[in-house]
C-alpha atoms as a PDB file:
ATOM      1  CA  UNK A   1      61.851  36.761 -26.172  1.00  0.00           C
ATOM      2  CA  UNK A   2      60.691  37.743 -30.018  1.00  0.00           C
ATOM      3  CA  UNK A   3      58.245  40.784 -29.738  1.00  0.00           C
ATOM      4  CA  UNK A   4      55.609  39.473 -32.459  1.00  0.00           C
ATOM      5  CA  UNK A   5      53.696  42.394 -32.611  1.00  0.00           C
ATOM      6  CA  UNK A   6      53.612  44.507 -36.232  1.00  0.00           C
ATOM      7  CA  UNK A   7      55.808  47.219 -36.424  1.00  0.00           C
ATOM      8  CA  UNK A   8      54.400  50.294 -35.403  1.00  0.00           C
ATOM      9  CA  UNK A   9      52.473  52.396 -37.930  1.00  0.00           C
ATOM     10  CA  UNK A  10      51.274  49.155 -40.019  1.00  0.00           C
ATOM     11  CA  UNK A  11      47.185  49.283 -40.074  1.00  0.00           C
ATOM     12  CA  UNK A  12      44.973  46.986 -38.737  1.00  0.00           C
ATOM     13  CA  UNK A  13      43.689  44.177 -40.522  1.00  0.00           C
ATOM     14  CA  UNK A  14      39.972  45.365 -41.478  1.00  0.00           C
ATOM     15  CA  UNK A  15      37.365  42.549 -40.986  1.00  0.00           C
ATOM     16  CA  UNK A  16      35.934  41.559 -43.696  1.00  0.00           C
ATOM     17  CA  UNK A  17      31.990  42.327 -43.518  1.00  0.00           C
ATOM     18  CA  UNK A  18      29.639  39.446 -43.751  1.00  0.00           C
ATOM     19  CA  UNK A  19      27.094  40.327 -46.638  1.00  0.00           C
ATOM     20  CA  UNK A  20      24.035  38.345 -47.021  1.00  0.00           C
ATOM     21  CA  UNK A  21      22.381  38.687 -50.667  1.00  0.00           C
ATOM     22  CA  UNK A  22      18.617  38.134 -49.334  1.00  0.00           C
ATOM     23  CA  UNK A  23      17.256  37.913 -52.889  1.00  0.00           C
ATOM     24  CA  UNK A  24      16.359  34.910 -54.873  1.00  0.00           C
ATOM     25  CA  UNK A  25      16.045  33.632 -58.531  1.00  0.00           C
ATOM     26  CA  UNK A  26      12.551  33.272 -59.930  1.00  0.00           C
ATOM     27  CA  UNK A  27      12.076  29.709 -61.018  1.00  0.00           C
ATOM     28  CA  UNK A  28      10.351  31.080 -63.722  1.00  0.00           C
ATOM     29  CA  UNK A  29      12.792  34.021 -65.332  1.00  0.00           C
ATOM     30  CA  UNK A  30      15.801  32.861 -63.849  1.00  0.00           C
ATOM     31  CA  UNK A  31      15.967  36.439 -62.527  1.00  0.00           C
ATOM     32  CA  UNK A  32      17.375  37.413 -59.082  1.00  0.00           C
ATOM     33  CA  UNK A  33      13.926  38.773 -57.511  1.00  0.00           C
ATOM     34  CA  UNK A  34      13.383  40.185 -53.906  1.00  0.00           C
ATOM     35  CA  UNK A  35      12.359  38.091 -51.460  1.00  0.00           C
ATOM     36  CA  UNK A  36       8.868  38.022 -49.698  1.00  0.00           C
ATOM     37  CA  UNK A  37       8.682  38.776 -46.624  1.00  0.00           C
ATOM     38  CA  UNK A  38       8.231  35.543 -45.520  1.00  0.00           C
ATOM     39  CA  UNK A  39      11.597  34.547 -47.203  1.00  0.00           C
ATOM     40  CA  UNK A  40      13.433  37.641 -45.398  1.00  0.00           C
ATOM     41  CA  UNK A  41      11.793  36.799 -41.796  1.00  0.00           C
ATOM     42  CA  UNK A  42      13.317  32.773 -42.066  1.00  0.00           C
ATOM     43  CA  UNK A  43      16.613  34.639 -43.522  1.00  0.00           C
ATOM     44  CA  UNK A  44      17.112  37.128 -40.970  1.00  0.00           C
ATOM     45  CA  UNK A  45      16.547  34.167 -38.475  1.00  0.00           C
ATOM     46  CA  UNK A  46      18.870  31.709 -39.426  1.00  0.00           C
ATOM     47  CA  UNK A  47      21.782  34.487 -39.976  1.00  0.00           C
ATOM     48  CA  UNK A  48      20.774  34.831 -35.887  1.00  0.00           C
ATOM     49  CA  UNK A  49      20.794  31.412 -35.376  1.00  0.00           C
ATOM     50  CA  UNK A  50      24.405  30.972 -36.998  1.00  0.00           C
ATOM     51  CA  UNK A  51      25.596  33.790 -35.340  1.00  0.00           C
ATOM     52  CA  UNK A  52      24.489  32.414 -31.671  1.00  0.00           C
ATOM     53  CA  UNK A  53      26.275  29.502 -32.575  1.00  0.00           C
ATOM     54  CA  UNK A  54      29.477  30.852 -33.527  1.00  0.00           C
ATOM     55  CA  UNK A  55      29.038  33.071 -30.167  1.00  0.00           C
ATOM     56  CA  UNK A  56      28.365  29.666 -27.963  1.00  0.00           C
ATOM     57  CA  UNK A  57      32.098  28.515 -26.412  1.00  0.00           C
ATOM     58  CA  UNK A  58      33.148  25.409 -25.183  1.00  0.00           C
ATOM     59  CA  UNK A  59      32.723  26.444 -21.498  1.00  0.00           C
ATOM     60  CA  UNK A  60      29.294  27.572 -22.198  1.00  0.00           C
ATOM     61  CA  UNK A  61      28.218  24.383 -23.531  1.00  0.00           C
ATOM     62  CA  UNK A  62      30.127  22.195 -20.541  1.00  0.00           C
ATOM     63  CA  UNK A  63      28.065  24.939 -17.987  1.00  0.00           C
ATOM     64  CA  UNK A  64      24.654  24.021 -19.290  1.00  0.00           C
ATOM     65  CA  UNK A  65      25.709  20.214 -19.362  1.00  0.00           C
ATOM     66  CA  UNK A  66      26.017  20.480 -15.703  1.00  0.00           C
ATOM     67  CA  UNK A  67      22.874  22.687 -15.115  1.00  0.00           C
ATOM     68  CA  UNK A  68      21.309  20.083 -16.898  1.00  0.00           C
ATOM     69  CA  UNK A  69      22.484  17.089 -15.071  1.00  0.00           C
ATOM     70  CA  UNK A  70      21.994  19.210 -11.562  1.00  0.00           C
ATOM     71  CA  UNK A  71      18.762  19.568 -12.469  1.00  0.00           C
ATOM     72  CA  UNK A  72      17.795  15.998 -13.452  1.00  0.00           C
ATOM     73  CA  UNK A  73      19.370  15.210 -10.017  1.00  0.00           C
ATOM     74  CA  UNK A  74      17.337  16.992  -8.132  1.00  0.00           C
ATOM     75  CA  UNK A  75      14.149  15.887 -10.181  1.00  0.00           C
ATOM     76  CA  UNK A  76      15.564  12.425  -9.530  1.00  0.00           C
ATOM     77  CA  UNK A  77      15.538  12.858  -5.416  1.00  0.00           C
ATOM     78  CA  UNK A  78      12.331  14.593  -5.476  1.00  0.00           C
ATOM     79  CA  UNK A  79      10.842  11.524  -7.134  1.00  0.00           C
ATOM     80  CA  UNK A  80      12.806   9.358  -4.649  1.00  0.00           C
ATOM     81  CA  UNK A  81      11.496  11.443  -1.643  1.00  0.00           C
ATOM     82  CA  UNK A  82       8.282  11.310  -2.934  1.00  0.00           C
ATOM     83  CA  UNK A  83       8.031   7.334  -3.445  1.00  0.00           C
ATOM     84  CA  UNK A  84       9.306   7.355  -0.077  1.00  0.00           C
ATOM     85  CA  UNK A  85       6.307   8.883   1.150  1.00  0.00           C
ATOM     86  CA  UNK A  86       4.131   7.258  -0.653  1.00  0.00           C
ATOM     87  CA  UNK A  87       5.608   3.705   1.157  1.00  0.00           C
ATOM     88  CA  UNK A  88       4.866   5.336   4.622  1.00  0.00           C
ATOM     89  CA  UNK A  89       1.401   6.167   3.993  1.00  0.00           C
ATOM     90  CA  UNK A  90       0.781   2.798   2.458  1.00  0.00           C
ATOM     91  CA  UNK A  91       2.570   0.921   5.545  1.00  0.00           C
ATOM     92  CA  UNK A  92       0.183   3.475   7.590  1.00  0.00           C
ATOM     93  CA  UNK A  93      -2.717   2.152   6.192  1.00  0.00           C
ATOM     94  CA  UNK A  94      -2.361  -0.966   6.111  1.00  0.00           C
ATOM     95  CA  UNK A  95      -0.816  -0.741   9.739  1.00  0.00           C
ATOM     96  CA  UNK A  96      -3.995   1.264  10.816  1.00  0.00           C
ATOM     97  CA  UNK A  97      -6.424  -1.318   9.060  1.00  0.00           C
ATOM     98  CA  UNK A  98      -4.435  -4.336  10.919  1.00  0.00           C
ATOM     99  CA  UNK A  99      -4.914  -2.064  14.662  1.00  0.00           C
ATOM    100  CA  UNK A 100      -8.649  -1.024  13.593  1.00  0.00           C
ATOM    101  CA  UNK A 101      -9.436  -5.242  12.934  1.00  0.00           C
ATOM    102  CA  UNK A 102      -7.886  -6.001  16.043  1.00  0.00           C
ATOM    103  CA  UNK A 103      -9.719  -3.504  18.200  1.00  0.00           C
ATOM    104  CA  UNK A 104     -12.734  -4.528  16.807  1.00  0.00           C
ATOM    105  CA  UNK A 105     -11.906  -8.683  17.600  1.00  0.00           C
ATOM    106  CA  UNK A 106     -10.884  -7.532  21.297  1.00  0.00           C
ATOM    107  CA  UNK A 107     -14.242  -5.776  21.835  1.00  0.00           C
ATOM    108  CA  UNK A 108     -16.129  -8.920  20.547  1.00  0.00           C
ATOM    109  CA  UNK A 109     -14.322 -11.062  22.924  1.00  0.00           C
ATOM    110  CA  UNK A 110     -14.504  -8.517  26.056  1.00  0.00           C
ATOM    111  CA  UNK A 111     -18.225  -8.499  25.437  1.00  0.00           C
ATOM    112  CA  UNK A 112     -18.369 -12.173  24.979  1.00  0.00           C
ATOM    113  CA  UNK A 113     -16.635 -13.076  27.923  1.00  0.00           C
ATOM    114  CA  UNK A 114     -18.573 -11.155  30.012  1.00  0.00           C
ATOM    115  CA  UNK A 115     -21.876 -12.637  28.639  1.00  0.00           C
ATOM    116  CA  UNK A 116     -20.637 -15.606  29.011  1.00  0.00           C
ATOM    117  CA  UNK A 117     -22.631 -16.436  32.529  1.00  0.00           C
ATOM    118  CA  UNK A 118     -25.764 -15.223  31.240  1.00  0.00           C
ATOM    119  CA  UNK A 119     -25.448 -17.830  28.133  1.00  0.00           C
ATOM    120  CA  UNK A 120     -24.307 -20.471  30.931  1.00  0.00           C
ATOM    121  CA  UNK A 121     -27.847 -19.976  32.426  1.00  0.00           C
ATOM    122  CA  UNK A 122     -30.059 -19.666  29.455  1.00  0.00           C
ATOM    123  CA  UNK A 123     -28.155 -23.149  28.271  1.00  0.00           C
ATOM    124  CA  UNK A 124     -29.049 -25.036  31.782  1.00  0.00           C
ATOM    125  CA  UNK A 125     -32.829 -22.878  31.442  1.00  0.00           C
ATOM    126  CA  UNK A 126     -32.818 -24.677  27.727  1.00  0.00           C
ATOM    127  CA  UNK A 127     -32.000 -28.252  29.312  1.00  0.00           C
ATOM    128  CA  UNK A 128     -34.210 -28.070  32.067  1.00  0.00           C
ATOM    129  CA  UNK A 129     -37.170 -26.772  30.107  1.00  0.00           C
ATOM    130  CA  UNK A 130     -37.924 -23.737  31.285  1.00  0.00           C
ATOM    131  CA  UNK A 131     -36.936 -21.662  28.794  1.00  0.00           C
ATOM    132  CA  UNK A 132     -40.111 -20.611  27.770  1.00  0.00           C
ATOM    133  CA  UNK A 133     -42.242 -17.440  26.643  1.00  0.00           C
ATOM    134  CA  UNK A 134     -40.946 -13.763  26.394  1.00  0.00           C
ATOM    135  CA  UNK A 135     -37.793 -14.829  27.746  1.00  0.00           C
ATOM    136  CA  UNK A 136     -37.272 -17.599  25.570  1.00  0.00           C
ATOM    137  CA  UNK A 137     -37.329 -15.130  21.995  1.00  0.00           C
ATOM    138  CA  UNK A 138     -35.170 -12.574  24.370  1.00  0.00           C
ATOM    139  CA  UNK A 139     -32.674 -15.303  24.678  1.00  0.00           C
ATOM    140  CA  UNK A 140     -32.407 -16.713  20.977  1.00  0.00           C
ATOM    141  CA  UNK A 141     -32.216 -13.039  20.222  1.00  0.00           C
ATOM    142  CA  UNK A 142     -29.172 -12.470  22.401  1.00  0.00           C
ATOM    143  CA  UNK A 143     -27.360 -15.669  21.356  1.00  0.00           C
ATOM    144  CA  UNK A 144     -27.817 -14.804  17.201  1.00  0.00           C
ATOM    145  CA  UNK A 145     -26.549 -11.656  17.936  1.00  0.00           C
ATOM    146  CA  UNK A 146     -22.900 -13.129  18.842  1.00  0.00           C
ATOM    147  CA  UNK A 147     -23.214 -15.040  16.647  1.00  0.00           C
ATOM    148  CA  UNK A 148     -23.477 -12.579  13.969  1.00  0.00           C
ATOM    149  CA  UNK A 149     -20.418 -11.097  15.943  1.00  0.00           C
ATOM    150  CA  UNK A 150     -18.355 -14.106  15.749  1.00  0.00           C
ATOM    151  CA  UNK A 151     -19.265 -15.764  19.014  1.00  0.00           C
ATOM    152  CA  UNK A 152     -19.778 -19.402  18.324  1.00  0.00           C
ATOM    153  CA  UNK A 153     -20.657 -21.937  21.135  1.00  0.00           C
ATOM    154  CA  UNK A 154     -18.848 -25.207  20.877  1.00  0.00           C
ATOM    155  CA  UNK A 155     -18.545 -28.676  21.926  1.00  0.00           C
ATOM    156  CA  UNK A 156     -20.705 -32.069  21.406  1.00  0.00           C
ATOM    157  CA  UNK A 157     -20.044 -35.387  22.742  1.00  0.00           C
ATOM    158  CA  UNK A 158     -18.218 -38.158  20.932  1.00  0.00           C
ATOM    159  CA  UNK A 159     -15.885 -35.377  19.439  1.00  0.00           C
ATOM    160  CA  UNK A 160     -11.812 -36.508  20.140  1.00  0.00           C
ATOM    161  CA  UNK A 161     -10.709 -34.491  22.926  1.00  0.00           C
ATOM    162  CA  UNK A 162      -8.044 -31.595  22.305  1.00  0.00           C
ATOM    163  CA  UNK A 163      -6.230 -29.828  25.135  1.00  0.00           C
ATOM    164  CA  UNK A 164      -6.006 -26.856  23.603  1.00  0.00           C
ATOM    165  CA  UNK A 165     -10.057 -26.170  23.195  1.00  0.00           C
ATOM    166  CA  UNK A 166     -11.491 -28.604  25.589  1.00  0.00           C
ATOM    167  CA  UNK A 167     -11.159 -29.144  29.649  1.00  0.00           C
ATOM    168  CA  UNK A 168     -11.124 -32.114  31.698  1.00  0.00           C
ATOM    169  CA  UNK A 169     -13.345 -32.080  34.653  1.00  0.00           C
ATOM    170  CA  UNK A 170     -13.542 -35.714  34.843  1.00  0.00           C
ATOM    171  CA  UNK A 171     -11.731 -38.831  33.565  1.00  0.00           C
ATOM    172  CA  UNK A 172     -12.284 -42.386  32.638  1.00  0.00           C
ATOM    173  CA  UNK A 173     -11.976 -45.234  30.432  1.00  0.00           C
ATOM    174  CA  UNK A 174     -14.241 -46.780  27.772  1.00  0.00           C
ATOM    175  CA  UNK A 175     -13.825 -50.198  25.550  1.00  0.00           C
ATOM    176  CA  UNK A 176     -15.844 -47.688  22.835  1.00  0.00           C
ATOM    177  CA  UNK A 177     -13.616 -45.861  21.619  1.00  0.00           C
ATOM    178  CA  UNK A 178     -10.295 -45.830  20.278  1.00  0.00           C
ATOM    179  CA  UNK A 179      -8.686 -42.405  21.210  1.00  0.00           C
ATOM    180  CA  UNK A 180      -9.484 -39.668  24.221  1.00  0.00           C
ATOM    181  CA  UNK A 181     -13.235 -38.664  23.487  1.00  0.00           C
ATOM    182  CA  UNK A 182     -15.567 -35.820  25.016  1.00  0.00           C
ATOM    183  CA  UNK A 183     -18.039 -38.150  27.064  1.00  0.00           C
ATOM    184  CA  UNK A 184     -20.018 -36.025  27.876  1.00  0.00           C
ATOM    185  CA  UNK A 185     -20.177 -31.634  27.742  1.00  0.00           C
ATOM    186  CA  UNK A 186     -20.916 -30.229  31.411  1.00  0.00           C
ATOM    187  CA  UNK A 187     -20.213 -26.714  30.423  1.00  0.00           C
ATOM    188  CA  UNK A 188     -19.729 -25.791  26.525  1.00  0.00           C
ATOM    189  CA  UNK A 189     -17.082 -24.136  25.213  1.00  0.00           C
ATOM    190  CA  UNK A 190     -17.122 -20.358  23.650  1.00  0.00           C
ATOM    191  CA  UNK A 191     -14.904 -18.606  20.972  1.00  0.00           C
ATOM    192  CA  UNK A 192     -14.262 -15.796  18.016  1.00  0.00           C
ATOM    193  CA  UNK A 193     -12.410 -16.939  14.881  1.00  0.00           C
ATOM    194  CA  UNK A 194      -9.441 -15.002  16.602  1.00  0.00           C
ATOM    195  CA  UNK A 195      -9.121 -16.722  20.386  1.00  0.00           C
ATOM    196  CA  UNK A 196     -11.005 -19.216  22.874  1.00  0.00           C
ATOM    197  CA  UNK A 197     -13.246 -17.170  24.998  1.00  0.00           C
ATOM    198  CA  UNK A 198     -13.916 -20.172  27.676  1.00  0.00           C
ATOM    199  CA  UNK A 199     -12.915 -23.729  27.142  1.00  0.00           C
ATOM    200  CA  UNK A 200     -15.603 -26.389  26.359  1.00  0.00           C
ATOM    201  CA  UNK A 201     -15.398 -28.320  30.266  1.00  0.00           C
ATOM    202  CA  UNK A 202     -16.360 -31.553  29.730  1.00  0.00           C
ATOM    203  CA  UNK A 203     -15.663 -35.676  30.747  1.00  0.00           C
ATOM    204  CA  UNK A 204     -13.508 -37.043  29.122  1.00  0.00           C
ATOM    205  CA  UNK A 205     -12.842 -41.077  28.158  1.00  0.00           C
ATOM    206  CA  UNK A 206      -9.675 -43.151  26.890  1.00  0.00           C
ATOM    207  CA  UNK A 207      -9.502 -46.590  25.152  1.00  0.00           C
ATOM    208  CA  UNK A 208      -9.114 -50.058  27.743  1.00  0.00           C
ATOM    209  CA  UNK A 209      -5.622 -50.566  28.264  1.00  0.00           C
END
């Protein structure tokens, strides 16, 4: 193996010293003139600049590549965990809204069910004529209350019969009319917009065979 190194005794290459001439020429004379301090201050800066930049390696560049992507990274999963949250919170409003709404239709229909007798005697206190005086106005009171709540009393004669509202207490046949049809209402019918509190019970009629 060849021993490259310089004989012994030979000096060491001096380096050569950098020199900056910080002076300019005068537009006007064409003289070299000091510069302001202004001028020296911008100099000074960019001789720092340059020298940072011969200074910065290859490695040092790749490290702050990878600071900077680690970084970007983690702002990226913060963003993603905090859209995340967001979605629960909105699911738990909207979740909390649906259970709130629903509550509220159960009490309506707990209440109206169990007023439900009282409105079964004020209707047959209505039809017999006695529903008269103080307890008369307590009774219209009572009945546009629910119906401010959603309780709606239903069922009229001559209306086609459907299973799934109406009741059959009684049965016949008719030549008037052409399809099952509520003959008459015996007791009427009750509901929210949500559910059928009480079935309207009534006689229904068929077409001749």
């Amino acid at each position: 193996m060849t021993d490259e190194r310089p004989p012994a005794g030979t000096p060491e290459p001096e380096e050569t010293p950098r020199v900056t001439d910080k002076r300019r020429i005068d537009p006007e004379t064409g003289q070299l003139r000091e510069p302001t301090p202004e001028e020296a201050v911008l100099a000074e800066a960019a001789e720092a600049v340059a020298g940072v930049e011969d200074e910065v390696s290859s490695d040092a560049l790749a490290e702050a590549e990878k600071l900077a992507a680690d970084r970007l990274e983690e702002v990226q999963r913060a963003q993603a965990a905090h859209y995340n949250l967001e979605q629960q919170y909105n699911a738990y409003v909207k979740r909390s809204k649906a259970e709130a709404l629903a509550a509220h239709d159960r009490g309506i229909a707990t209440v109206g069910e169990a007023l439900i007798p009282v409105l079964d005697d004020i209707e047959l206190a209505r039809q017999h004529g006695d529903l008269t005086g103080p307890f008369a106005s307590i009774a219209e009171k009572l009945e546009s209350t629910l119906q401010r709540l959603g309780v709606e009393r239903y069922g009229t004669v001559g209306e086609p019969f459907d299973p799934e509202v109406h009741e059959a207490l009684m049965h016949g046949h008719s030549a008037d009319v052409t399809e099952p049809t509520v003959d008459k209402v015996l007791q009427p019918g009750y509901r929210t917009p949500g559910r059928i509190l009480r079935a309207a019970r009534v006689a229904v009629v068929d077409p001749e065979a």
